[in-house]
PDB file of N, CA and C in Angstrom:
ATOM      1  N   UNK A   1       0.823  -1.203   0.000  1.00  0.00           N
ATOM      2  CA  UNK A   1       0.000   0.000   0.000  1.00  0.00           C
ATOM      3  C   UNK A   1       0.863   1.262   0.000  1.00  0.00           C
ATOM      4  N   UNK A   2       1.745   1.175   0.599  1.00  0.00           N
ATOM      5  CA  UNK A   2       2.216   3.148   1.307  1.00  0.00           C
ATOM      6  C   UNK A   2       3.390   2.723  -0.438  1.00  0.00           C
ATOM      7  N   UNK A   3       3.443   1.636  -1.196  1.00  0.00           N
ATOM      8  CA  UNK A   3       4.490   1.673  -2.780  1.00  0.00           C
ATOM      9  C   UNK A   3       3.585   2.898  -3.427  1.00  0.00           C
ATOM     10  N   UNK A   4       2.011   2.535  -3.472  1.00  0.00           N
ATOM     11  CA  UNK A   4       0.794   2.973  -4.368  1.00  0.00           C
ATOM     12  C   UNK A   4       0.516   4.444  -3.847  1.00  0.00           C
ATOM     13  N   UNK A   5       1.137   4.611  -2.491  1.00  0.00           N
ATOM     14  CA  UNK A   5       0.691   6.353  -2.168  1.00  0.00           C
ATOM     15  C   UNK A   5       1.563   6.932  -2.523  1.00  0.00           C
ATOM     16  N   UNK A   6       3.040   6.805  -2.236  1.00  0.00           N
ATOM     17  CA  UNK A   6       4.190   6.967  -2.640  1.00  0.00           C
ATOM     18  C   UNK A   6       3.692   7.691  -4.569  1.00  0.00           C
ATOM     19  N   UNK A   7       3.464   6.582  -5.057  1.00  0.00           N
ATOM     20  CA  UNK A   7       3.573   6.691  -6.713  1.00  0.00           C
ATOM     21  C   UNK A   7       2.417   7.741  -7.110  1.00  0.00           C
ATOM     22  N   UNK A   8       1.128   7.437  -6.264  1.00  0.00           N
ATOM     23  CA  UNK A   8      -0.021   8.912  -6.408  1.00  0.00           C
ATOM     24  C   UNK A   8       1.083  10.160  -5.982  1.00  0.00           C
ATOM     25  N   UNK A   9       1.665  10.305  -4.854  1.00  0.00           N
ATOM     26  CA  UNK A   9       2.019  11.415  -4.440  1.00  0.00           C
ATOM     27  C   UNK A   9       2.870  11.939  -5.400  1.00  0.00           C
ATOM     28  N   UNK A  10       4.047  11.251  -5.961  1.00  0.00           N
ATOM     29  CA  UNK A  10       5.087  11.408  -6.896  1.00  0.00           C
ATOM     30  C   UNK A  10       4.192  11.820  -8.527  1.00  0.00           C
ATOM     31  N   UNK A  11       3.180  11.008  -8.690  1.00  0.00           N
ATOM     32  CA  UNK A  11       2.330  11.359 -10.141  1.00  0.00           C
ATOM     33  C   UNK A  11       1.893  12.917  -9.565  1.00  0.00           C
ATOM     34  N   UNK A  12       1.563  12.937  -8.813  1.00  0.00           N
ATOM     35  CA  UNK A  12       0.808  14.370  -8.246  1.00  0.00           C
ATOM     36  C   UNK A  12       1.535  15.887  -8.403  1.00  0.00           C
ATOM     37  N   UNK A  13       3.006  15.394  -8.097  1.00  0.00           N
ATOM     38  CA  UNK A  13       3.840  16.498  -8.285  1.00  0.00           C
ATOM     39  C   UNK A  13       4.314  16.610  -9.638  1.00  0.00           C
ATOM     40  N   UNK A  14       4.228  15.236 -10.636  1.00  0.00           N
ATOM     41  CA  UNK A  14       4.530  15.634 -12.093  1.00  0.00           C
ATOM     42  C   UNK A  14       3.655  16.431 -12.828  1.00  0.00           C
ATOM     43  N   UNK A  15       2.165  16.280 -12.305  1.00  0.00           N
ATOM     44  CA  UNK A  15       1.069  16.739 -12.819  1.00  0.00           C
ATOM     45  C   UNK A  15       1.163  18.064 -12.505  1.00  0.00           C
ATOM     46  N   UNK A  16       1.768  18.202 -11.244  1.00  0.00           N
ATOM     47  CA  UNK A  16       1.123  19.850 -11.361  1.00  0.00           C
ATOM     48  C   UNK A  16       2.512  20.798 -11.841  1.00  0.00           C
ATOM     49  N   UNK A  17       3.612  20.187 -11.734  1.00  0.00           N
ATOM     50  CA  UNK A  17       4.759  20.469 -12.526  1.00  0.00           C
ATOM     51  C   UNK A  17       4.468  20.879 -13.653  1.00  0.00           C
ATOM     52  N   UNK A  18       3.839  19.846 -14.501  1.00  0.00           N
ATOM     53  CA  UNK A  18       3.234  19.687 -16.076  1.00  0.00           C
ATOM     54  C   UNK A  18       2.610  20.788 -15.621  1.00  0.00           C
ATOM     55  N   UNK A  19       1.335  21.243 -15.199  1.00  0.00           N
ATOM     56  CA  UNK A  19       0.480  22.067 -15.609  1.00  0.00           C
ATOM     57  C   UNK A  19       1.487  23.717 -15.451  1.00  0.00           C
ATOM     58  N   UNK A  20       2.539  23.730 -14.843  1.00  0.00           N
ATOM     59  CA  UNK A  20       3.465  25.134 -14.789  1.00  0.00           C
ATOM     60  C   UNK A  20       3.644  25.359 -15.895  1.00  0.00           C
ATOM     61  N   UNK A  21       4.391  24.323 -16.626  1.00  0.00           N
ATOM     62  CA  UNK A  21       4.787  24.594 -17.507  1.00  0.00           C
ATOM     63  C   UNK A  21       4.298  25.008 -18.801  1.00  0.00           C
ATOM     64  N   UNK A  22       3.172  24.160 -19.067  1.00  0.00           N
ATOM     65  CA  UNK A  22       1.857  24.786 -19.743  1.00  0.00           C
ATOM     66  C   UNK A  22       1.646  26.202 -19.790  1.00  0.00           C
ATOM     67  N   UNK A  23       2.376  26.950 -18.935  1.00  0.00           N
ATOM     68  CA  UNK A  23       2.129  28.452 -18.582  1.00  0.00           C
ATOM     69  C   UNK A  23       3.361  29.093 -19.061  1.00  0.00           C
ATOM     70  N   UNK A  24       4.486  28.141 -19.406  1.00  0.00           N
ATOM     71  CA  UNK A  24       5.351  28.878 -19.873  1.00  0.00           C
ATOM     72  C   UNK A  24       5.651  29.240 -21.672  1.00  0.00           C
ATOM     73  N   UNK A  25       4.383  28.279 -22.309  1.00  0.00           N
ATOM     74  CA  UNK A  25       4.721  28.386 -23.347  1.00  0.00           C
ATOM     75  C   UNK A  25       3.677  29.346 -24.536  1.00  0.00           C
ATOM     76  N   UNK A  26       4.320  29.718 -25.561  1.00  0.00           N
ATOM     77  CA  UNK A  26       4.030  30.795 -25.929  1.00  0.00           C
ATOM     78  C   UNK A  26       2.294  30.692 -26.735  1.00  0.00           C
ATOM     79  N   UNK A  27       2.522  29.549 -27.190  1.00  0.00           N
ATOM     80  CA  UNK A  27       1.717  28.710 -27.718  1.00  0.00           C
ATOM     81  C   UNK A  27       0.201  28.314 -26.631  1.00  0.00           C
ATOM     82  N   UNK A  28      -0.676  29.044 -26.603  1.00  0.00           N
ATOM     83  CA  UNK A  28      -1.787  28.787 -25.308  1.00  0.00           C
ATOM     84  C   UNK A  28      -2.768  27.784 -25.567  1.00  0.00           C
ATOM     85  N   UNK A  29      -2.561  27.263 -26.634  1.00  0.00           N
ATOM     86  CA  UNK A  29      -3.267  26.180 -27.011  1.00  0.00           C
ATOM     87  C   UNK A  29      -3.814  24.807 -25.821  1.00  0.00           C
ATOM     88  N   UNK A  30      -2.295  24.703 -25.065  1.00  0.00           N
ATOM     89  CA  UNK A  30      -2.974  23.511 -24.127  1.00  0.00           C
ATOM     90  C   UNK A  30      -3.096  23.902 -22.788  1.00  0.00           C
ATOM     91  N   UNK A  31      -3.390  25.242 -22.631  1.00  0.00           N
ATOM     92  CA  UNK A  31      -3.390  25.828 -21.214  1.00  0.00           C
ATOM     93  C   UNK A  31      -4.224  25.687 -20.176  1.00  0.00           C
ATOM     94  N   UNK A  32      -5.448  25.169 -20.725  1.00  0.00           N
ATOM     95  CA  UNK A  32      -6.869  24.658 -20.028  1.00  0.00           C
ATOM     96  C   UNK A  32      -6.608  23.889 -19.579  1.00  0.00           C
ATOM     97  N   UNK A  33      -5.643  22.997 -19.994  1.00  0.00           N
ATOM     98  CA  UNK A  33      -5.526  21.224 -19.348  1.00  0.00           C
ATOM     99  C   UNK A  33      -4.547  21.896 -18.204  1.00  0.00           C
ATOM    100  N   UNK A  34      -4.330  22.942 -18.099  1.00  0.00           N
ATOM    101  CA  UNK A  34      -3.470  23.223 -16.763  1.00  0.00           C
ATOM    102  C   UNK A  34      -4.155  23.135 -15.512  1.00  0.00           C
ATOM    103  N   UNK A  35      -5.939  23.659 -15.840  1.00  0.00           N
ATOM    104  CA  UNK A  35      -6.586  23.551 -14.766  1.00  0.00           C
ATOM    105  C   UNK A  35      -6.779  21.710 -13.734  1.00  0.00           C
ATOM    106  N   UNK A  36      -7.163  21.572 -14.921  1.00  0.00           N
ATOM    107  CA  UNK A  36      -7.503  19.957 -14.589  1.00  0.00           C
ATOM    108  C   UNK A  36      -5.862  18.780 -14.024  1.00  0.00           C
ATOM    109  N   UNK A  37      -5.062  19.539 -14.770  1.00  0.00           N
ATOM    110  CA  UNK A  37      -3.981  18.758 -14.100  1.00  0.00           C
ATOM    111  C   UNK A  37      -3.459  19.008 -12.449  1.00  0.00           C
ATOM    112  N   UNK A  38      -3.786  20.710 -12.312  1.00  0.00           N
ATOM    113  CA  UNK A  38      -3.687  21.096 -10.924  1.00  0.00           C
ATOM    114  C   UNK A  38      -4.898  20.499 -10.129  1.00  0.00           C
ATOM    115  N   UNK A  39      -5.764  20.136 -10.783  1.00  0.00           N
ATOM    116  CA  UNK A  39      -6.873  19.262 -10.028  1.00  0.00           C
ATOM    117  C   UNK A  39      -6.715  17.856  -9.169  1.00  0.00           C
ATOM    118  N   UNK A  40      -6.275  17.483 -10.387  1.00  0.00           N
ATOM    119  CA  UNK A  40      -5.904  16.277  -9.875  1.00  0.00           C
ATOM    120  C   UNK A  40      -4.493  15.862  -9.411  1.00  0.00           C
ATOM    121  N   UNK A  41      -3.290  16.653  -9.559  1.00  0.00           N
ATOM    122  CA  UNK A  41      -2.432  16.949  -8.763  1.00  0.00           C
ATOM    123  C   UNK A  41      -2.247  17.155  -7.328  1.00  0.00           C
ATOM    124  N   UNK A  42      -3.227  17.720  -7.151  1.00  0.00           N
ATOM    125  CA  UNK A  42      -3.490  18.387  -5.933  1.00  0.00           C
ATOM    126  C   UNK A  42      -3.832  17.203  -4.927  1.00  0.00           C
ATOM    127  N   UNK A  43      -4.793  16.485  -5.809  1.00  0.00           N
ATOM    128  CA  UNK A  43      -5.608  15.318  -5.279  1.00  0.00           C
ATOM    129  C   UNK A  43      -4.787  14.456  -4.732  1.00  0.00           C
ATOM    130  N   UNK A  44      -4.074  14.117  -5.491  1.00  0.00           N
ATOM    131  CA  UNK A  44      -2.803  12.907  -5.304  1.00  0.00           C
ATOM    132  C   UNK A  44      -2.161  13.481  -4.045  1.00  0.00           C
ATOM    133  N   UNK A  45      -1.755  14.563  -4.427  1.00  0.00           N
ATOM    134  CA  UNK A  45      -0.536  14.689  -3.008  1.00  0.00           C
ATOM    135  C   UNK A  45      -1.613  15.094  -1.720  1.00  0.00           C
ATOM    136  N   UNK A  46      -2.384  15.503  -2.043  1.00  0.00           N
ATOM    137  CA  UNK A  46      -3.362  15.151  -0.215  1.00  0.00           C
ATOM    138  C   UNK A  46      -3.499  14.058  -0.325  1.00  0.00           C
ATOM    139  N   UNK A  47      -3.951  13.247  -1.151  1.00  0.00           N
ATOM    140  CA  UNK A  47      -4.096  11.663  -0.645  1.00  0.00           C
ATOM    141  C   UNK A  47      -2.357  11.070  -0.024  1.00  0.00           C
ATOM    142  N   UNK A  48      -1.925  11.860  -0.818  1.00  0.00           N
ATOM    143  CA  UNK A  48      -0.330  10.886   0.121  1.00  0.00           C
ATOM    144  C   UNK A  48      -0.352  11.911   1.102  1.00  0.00           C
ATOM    145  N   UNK A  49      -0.435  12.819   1.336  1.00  0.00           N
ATOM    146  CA  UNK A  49       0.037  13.401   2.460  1.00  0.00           C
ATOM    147  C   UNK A  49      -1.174  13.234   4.107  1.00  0.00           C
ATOM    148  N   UNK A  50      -2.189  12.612   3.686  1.00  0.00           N
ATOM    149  CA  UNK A  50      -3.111  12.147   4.646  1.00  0.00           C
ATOM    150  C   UNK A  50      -2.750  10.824   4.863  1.00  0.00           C
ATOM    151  N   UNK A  51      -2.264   9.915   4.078  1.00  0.00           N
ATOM    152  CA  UNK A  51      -1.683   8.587   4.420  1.00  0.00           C
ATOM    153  C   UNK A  51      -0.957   9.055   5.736  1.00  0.00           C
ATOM    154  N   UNK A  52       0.452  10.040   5.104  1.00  0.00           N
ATOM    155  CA  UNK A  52       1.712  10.256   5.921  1.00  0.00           C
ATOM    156  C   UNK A  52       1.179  10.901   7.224  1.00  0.00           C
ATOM    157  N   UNK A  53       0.310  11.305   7.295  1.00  0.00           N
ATOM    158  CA  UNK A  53       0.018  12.520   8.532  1.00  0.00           C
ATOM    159  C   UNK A  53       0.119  13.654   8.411  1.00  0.00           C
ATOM    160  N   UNK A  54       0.408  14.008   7.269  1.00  0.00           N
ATOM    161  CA  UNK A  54       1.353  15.260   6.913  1.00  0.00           C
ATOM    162  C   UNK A  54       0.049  16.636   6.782  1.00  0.00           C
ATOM    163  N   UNK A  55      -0.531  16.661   8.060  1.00  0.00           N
ATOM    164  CA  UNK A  55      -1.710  17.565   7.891  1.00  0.00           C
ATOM    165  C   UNK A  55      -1.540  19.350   7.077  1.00  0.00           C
ATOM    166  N   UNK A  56      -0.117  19.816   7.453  1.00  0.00           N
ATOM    167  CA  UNK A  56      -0.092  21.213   6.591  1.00  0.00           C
ATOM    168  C   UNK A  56      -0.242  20.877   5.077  1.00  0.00           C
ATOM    169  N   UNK A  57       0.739  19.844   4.451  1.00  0.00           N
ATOM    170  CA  UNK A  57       0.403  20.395   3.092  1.00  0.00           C
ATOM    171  C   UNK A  57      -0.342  19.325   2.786  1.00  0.00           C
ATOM    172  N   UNK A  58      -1.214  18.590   3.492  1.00  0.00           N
ATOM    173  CA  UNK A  58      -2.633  17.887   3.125  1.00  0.00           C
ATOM    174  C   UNK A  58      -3.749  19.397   2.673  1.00  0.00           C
ATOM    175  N   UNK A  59      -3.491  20.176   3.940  1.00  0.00           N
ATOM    176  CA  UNK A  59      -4.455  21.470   3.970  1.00  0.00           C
ATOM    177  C   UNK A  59      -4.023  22.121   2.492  1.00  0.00           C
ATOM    178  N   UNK A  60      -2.808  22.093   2.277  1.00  0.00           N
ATOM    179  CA  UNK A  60      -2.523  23.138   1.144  1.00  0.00           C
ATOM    180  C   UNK A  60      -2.860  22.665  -0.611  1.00  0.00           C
ATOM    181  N   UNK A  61      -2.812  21.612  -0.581  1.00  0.00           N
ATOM    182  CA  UNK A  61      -3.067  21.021  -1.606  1.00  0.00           C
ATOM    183  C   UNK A  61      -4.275  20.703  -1.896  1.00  0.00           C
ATOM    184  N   UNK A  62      -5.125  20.417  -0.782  1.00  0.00           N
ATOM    185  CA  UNK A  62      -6.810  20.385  -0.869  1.00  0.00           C
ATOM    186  C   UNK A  62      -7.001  21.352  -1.017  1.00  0.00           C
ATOM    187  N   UNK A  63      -6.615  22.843  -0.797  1.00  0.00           N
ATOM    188  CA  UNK A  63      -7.189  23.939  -1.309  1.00  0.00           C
ATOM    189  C   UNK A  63      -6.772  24.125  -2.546  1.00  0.00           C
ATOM    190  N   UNK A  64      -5.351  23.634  -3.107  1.00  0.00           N
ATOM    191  CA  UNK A  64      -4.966  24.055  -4.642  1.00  0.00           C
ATOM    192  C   UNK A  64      -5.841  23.389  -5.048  1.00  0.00           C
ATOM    193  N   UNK A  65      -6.716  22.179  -4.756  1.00  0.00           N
ATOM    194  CA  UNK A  65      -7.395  21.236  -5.422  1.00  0.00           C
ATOM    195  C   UNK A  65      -8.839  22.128  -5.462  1.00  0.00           C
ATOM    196  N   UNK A  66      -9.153  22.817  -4.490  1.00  0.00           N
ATOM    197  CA  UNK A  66     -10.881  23.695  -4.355  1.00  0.00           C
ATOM    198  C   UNK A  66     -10.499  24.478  -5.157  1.00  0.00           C
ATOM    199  N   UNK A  67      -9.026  25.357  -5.218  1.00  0.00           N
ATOM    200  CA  UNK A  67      -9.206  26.561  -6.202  1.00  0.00           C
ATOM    201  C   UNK A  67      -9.220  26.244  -7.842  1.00  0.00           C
ATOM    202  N   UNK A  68      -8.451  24.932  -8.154  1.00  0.00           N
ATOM    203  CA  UNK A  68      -8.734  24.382  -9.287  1.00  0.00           C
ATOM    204  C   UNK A  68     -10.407  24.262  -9.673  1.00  0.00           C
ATOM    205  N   UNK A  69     -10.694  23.669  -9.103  1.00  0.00           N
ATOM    206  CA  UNK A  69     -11.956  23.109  -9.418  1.00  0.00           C
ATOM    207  C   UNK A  69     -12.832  24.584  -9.151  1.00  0.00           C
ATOM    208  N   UNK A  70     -12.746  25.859  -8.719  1.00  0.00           N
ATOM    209  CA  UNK A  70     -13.522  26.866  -8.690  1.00  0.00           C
ATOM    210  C   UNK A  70     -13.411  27.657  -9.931  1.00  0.00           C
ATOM    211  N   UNK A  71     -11.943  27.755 -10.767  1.00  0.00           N
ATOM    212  CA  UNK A  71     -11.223  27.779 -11.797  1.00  0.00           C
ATOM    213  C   UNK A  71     -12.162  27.084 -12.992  1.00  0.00           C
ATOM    214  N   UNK A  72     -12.013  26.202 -12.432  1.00  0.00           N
ATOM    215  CA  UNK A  72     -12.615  24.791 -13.590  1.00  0.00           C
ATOM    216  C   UNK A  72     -14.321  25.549 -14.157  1.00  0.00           C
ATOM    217  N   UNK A  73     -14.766  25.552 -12.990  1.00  0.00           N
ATOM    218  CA  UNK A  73     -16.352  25.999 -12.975  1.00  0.00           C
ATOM    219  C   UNK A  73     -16.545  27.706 -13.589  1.00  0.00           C
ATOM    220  N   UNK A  74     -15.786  28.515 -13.244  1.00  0.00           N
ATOM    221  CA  UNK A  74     -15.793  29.643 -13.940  1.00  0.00           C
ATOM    222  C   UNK A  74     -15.422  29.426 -14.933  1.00  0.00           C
ATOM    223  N   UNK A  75     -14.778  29.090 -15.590  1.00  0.00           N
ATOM    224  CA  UNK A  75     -14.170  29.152 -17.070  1.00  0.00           C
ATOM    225  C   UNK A  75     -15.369  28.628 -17.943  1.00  0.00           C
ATOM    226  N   UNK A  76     -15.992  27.448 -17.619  1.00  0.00           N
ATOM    227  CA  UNK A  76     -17.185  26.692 -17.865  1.00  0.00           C
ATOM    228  C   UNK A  76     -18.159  27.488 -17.876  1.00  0.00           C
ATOM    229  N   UNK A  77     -18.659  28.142 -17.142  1.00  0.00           N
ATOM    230  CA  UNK A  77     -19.977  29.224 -17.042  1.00  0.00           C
ATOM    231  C   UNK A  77     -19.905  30.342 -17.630  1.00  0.00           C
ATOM    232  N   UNK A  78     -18.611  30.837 -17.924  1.00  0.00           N
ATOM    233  CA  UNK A  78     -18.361  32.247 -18.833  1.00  0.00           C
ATOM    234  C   UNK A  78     -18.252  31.564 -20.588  1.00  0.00           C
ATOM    235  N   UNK A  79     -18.233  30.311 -20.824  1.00  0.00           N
ATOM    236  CA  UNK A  79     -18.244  29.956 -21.930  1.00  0.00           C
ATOM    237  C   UNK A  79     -19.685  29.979 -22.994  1.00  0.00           C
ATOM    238  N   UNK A  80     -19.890  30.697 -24.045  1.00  0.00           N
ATOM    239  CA  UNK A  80     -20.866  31.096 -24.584  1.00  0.00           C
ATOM    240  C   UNK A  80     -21.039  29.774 -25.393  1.00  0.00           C
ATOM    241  N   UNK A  81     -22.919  30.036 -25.269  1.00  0.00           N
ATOM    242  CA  UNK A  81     -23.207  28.458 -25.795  1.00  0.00           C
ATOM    243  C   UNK A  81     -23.651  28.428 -26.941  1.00  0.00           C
TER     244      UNK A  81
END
């Protein structure tokens, strides 16, 4: 079990790595998927960091994970149908 949190937690930080970088390029084409990767980024490393005990950046990452997903929902509702 703690191999499989380990590997969420570690996917978690590539993901939201990935989604930085998405921001660095000039090209904005795949920048949306930045939201959703900080989503579920976020996800991963509170799930490992609630395994570990690790209650501060459990807290911090569940909120990168609420502000994603508040992100997610505005972008969605300002989109003309």
């Amino acid at each position: 079990m703690r191999t499989v949190i380990d590997i969420l937690g570690w996917t978690g930080s590539g993901l939201i790595i990935l989604a930085y970088a998405l921001t660095l390029f000039k090209n904005q084409k795949y920048l949306h998927f930045g939201k959703y990767l900080n989503l579920l980024g976020g996800l991963l490393i509170a799930i490992n960091c609630y395994y570990y005990e690790a209650i501060p950046p459990f807290v911090t990452n569940l909120l990168w994970s609420v502000i994603a997903t508040l992100t997610i929902y505005k972008t969605r509702k300002k989109k003309p149908k």
